[in-house]
Protein backbone atom coordinates (compact mmCIF):
# COMPACT_ATOMS: atom_id res chain seq x y z
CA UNK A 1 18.15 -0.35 -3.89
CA UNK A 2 16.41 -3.25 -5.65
CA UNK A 3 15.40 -6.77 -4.46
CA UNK A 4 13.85 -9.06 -7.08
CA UNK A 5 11.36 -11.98 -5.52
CA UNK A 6 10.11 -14.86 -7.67
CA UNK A 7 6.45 -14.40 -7.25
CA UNK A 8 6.13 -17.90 -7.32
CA UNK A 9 7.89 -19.10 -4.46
CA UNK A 10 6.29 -16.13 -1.96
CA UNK A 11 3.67 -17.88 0.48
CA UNK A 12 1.68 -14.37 0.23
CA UNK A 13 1.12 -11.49 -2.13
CA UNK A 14 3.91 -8.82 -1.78
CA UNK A 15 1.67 -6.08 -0.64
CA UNK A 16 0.92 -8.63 2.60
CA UNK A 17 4.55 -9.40 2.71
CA UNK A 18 5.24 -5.17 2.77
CA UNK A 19 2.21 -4.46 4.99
CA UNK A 20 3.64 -7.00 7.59
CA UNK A 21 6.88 -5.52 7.29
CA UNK A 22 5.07 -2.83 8.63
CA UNK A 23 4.49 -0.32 5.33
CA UNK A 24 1.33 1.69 4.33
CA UNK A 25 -0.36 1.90 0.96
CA UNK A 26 0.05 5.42 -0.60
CA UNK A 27 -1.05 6.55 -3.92
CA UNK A 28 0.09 9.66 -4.94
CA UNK A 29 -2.50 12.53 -5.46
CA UNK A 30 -0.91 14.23 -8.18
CA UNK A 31 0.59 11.47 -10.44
CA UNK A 32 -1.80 8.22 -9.39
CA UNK A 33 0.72 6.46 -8.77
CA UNK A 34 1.12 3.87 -6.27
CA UNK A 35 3.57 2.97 -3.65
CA UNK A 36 4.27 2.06 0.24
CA UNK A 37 5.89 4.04 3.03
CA UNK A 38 7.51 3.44 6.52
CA UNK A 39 8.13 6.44 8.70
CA UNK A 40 10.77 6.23 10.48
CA UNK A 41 9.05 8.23 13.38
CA UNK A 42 6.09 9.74 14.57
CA UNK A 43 6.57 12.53 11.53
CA UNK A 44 5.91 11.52 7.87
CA UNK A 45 9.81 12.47 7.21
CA UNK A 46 12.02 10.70 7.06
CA UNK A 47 10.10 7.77 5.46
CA UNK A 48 11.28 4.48 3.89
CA UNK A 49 9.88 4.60 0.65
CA UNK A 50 9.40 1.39 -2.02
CA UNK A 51 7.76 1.06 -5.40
CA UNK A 52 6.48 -2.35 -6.47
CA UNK A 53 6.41 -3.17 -9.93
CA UNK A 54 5.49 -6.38 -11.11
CA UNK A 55 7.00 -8.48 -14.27
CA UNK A 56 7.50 -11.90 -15.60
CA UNK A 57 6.01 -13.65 -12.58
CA UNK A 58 8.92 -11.11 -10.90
CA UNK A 59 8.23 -8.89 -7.71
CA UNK A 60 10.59 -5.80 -8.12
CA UNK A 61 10.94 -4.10 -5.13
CA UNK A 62 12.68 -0.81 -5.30
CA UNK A 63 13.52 1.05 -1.92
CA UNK A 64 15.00 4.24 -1.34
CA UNK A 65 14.70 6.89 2.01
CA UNK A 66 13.45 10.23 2.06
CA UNK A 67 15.15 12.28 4.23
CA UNK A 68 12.54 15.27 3.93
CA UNK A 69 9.81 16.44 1.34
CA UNK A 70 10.11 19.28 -1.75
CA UNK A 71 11.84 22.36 -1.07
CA UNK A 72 8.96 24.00 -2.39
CA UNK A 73 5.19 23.37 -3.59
CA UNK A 74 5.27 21.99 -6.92
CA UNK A 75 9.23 20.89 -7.09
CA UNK A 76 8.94 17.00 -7.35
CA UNK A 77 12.50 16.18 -6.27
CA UNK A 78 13.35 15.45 -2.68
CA UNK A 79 16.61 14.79 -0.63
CA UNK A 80 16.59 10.74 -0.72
CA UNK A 81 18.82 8.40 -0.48
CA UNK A 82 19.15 4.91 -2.66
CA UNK A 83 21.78 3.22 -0.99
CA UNK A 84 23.44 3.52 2.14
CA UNK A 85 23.36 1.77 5.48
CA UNK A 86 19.72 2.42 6.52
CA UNK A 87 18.64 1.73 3.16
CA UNK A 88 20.61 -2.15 3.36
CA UNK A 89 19.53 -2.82 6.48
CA UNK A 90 15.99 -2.08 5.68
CA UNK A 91 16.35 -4.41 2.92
CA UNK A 92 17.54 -6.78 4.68
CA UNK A 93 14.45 -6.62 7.10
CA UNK A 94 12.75 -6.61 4.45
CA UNK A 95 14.00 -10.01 3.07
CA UNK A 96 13.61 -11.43 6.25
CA UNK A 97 10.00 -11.91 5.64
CA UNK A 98 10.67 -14.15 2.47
CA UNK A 99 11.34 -17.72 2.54
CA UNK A 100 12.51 -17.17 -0.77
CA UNK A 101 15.42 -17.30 -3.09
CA UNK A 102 16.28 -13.46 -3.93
CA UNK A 103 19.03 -11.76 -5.92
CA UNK A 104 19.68 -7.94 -6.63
């Protein structure tokens, strides 16, 4: 699930905005790159997990859960899910830390 913020109306950066919203930093080891997570426990599965990508003055959040990690060592797909209830009401959470205009 996407949410689109105009960087321009956001009072703080949008890794502030995600770190108060309570997610952590991680880059991955294998690939570089970078994104945030949110257990949804004390384990690291499930886990919110969001991708920011930035373009046009555009903040481009992109959220999905994972429900567990690889199968197997080396397999890079995992059982997520990219919409859904959770995955809207995190969203929604999400957007409650805007005083912005949004759109998806």
């Amino acid at each position: 699930m996407k949410l689109i913020l105009d960087e321009n109306t956001l009072d703080q950066a949008p890794e502030q905005l995600l770190r108060d919203a309570g997610y952590a930093y991680l880059m991955d080891r294998n690939s570089g790159q970078e994104s945030y997570v949110r257990p949804l426990n004390r384990g690291y599965y499930p886990r919110f997990h969001l991708y920011l990508e930035r373009q046009n003055g555009q903040a481009i959040l992109n959220l999905h859960l994972d429900q567990k990690q690889p199968s197997y060592a080396g397999a890079p797909a995992h059982n997520a899910e990219y919409d859904g209830d959770l995955v809207a009401a995190e969203m929604a959470r999400i957007k409650s830390f805007t005083q912005n205009i949004f759109r998806f």
